[in-house]
PDB file of N, CA and C in Angstrom:
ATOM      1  N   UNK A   1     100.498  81.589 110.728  1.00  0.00           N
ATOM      2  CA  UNK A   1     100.871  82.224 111.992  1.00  0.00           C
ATOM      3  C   UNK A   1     100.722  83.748 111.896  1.00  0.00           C
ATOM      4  N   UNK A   2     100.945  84.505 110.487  1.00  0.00           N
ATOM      5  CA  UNK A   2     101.270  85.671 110.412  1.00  0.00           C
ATOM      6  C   UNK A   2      99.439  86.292 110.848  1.00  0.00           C
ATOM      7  N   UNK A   3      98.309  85.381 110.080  1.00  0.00           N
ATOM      8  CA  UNK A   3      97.352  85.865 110.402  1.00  0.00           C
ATOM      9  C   UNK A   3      96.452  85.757 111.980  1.00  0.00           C
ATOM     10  N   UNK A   4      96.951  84.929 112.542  1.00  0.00           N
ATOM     11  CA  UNK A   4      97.038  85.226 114.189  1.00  0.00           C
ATOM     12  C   UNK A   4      97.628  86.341 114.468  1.00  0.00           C
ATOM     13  N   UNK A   5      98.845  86.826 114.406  1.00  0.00           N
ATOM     14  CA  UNK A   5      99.392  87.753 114.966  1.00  0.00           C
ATOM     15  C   UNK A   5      99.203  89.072 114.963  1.00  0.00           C
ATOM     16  N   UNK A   6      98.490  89.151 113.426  1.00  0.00           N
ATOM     17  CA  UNK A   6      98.176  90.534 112.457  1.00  0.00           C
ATOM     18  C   UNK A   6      96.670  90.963 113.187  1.00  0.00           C
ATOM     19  N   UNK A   7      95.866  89.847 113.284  1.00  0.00           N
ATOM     20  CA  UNK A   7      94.731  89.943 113.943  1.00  0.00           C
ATOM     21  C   UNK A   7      94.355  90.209 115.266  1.00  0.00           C
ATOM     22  N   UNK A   8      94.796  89.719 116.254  1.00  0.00           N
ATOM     23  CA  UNK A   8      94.965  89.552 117.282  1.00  0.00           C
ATOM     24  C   UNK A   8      95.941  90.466 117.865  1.00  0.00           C
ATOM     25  N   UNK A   9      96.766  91.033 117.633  1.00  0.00           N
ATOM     26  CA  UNK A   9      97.787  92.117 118.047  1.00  0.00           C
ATOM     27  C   UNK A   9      97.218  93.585 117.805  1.00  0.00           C
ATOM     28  N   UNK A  10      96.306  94.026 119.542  1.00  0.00           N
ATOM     29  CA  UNK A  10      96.315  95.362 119.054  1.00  0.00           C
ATOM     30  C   UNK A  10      97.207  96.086 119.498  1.00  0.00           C
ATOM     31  N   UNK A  11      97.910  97.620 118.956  1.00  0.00           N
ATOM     32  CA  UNK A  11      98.376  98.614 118.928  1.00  0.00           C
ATOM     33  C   UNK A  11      99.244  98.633 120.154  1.00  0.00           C
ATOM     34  N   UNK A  12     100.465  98.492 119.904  1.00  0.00           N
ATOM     35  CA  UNK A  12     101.632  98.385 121.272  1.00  0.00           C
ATOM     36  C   UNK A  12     101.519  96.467 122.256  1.00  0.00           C
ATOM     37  N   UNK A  13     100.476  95.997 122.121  1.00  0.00           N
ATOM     38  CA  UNK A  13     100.853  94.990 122.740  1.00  0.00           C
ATOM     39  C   UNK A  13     102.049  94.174 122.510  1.00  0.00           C
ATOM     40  N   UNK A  14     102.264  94.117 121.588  1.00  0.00           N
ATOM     41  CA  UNK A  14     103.519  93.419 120.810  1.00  0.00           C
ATOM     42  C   UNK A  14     105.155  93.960 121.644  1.00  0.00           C
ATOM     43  N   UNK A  15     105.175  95.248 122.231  1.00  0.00           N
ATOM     44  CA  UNK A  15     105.958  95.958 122.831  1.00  0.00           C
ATOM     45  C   UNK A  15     106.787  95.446 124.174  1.00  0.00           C
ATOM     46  N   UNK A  16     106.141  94.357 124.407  1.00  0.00           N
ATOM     47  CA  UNK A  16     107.329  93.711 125.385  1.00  0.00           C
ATOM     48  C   UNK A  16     108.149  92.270 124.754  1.00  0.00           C
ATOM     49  N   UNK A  17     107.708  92.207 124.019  1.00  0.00           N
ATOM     50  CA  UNK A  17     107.990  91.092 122.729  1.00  0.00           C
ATOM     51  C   UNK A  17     108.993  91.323 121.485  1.00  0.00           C
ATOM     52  N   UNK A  18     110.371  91.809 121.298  1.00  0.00           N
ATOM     53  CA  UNK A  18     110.773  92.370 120.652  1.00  0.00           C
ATOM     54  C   UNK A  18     111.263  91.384 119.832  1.00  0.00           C
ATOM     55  N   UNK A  19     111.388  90.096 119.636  1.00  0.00           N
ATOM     56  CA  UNK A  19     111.667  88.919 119.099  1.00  0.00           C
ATOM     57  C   UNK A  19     110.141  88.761 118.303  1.00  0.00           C
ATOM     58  N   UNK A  20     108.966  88.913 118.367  1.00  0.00           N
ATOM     59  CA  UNK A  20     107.851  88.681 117.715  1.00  0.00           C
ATOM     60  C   UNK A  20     107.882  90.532 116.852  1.00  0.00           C
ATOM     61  N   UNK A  21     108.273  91.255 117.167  1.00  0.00           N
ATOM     62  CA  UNK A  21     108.138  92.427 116.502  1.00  0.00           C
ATOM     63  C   UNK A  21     108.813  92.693 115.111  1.00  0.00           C
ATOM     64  N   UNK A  22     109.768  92.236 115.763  1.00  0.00           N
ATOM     65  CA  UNK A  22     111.017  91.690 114.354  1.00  0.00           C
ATOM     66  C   UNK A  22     110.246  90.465 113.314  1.00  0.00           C
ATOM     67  N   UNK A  23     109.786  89.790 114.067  1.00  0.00           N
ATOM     68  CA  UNK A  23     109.086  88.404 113.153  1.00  0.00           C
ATOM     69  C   UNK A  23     108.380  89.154 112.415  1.00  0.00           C
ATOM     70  N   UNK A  24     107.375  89.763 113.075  1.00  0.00           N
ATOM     71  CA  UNK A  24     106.180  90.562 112.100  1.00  0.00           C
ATOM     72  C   UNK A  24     106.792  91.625 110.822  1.00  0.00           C
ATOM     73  N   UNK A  25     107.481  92.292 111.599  1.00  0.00           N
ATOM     74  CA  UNK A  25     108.504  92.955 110.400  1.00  0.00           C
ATOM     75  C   UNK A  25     108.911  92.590 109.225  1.00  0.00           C
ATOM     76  N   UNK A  26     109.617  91.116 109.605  1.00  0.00           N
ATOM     77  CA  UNK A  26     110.283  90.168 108.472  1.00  0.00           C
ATOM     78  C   UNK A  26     109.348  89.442 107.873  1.00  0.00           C
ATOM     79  N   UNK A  27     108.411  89.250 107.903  1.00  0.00           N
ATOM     80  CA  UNK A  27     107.284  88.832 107.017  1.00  0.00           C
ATOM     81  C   UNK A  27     106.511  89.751 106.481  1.00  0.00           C
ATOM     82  N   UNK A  28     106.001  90.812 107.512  1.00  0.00           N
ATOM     83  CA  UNK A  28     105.615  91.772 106.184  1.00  0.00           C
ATOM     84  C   UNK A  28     106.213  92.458 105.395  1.00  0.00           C
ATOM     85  N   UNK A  29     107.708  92.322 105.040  1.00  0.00           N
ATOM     86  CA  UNK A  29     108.631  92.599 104.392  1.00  0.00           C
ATOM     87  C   UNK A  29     108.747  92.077 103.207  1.00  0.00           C
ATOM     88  N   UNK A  30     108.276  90.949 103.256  1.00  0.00           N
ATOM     89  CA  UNK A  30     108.406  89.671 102.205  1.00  0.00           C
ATOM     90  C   UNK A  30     107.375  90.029 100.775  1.00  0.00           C
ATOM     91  N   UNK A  31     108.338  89.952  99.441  1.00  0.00           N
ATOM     92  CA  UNK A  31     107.388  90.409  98.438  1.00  0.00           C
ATOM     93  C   UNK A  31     106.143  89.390  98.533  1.00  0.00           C
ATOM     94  N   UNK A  32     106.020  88.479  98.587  1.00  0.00           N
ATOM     95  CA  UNK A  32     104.758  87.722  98.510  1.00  0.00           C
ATOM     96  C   UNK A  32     103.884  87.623  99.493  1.00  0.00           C
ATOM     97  N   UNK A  33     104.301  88.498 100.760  1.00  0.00           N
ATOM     98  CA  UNK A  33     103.165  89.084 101.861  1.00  0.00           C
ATOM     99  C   UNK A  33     102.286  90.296 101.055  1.00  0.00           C
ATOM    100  N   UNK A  34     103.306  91.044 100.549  1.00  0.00           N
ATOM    101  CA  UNK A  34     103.289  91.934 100.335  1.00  0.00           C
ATOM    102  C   UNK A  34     102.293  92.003  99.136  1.00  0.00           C
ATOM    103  N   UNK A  35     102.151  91.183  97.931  1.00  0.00           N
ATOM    104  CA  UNK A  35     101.639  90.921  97.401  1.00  0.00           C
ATOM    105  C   UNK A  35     100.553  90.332  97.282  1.00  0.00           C
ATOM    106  N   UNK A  36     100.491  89.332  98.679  1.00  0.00           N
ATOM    107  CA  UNK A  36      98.730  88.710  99.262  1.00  0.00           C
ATOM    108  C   UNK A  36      98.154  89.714  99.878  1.00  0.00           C
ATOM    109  N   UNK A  37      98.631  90.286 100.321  1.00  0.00           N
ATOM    110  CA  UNK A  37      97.791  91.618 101.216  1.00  0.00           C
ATOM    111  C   UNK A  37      97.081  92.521 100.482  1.00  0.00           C
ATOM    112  N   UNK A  38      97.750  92.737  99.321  1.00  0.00           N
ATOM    113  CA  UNK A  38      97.170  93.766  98.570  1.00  0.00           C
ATOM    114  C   UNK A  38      96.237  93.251  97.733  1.00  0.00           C
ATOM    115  N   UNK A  39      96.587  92.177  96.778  1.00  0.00           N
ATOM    116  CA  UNK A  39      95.098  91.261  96.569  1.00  0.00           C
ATOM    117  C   UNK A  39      93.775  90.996  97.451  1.00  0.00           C
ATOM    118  N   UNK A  40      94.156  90.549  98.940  1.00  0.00           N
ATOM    119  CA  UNK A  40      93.162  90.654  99.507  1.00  0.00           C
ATOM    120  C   UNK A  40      92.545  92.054 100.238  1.00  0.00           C
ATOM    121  N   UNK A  41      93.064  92.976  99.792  1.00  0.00           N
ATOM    122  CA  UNK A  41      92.816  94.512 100.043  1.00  0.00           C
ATOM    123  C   UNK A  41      91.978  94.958  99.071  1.00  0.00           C
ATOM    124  N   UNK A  42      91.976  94.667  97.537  1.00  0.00           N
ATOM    125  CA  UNK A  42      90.993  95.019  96.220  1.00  0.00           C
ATOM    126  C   UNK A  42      89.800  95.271  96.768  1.00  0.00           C
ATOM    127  N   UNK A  43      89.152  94.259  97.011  1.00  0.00           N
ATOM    128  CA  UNK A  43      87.573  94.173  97.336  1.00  0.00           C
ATOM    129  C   UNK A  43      87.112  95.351  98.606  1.00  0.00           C
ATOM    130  N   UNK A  44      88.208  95.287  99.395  1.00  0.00           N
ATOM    131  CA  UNK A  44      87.086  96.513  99.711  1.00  0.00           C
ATOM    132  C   UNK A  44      87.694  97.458  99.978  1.00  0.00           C
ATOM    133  N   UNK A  45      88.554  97.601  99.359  1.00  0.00           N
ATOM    134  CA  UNK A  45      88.833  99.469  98.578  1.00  0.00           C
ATOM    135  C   UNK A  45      87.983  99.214  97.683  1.00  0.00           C
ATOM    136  N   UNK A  46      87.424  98.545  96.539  1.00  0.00           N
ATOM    137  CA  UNK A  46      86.523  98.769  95.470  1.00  0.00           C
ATOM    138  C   UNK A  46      85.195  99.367  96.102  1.00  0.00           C
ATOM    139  N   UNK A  47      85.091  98.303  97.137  1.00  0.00           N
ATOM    140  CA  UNK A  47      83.171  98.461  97.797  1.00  0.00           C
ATOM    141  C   UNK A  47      83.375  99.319  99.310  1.00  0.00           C
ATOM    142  N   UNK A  48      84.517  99.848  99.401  1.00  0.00           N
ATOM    143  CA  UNK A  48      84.241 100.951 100.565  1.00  0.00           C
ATOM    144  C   UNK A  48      83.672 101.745 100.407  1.00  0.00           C
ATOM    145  N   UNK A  49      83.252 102.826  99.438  1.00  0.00           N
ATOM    146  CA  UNK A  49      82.084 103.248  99.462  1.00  0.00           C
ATOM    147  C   UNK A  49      81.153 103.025  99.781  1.00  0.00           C
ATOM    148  N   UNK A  50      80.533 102.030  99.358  1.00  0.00           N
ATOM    149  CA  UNK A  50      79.054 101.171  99.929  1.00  0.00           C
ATOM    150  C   UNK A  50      79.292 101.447 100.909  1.00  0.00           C
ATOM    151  N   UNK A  51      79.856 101.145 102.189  1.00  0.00           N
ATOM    152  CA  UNK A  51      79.728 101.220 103.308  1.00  0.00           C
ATOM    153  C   UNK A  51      80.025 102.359 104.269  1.00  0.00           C
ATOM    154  N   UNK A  52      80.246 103.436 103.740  1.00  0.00           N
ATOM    155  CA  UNK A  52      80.835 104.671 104.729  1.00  0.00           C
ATOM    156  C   UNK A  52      79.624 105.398 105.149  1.00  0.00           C
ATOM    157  N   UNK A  53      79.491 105.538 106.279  1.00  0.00           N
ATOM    158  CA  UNK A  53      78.222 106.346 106.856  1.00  0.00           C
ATOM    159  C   UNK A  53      78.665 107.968 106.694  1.00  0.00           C
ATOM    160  N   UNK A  54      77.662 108.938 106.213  1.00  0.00           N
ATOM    161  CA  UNK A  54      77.647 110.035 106.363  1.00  0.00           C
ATOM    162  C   UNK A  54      78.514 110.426 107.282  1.00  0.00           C
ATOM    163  N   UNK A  55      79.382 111.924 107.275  1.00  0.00           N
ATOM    164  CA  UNK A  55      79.776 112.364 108.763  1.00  0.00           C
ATOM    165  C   UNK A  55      79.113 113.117 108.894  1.00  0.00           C
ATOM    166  N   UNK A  56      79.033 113.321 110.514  1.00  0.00           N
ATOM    167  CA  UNK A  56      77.825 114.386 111.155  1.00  0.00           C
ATOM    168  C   UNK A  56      78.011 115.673 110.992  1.00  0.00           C
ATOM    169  N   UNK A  57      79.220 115.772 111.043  1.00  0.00           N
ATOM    170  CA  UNK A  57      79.344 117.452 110.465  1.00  0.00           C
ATOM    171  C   UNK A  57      79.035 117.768 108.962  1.00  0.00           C
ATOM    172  N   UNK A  58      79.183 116.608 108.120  1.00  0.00           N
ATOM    173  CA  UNK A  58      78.382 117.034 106.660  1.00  0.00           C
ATOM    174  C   UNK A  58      77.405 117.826 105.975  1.00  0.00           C
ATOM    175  N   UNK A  59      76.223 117.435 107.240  1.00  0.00           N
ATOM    176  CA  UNK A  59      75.218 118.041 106.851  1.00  0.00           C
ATOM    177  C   UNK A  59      73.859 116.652 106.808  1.00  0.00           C
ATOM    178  N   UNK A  60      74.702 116.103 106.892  1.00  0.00           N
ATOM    179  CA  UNK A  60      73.621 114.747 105.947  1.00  0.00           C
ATOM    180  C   UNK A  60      73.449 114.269 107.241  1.00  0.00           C
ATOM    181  N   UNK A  61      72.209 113.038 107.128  1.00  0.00           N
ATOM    182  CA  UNK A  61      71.749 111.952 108.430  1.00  0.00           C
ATOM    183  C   UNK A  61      73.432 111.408 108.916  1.00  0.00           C
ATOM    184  N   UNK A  62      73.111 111.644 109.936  1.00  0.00           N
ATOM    185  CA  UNK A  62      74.067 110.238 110.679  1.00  0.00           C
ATOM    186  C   UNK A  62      73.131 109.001 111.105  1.00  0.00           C
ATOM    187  N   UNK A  63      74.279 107.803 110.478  1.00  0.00           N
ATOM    188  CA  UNK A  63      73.382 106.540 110.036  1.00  0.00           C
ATOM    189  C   UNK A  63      74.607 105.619 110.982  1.00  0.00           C
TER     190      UNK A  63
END
């Protein structure tokens, strides 16, 4: 359920819902959320590089 909600919930929608805000809270609270998230976070903090386009004010192509 948590990954429906996490996904699907953009920025303030959740805001008339204060019973689902709290839910989300109390689970990402939880050491073993807390702990899957960041496992599945490794991979691309490792390979974010690979993927960052130049910024235009750099100097370099914008891609």
């Amino acid at each position: 359920m948590m990954a429906a909600v996490l996904r699907d919930a953009a920025e303030g929608e959740l805001q008339p819902f204060p019973s689902l805000i709290a839910y989300v809270a109390r689970h990402e609270a939880r050491p073993a959320f807390q702990t899957a998230l960041e496992a599945q976070l490794v991979p691309f903090r490792k390979n974010a590089a690979r993927y960052r386009r130049p910024r235009a004010d750099a100097g370099g192509p914008v891609g």
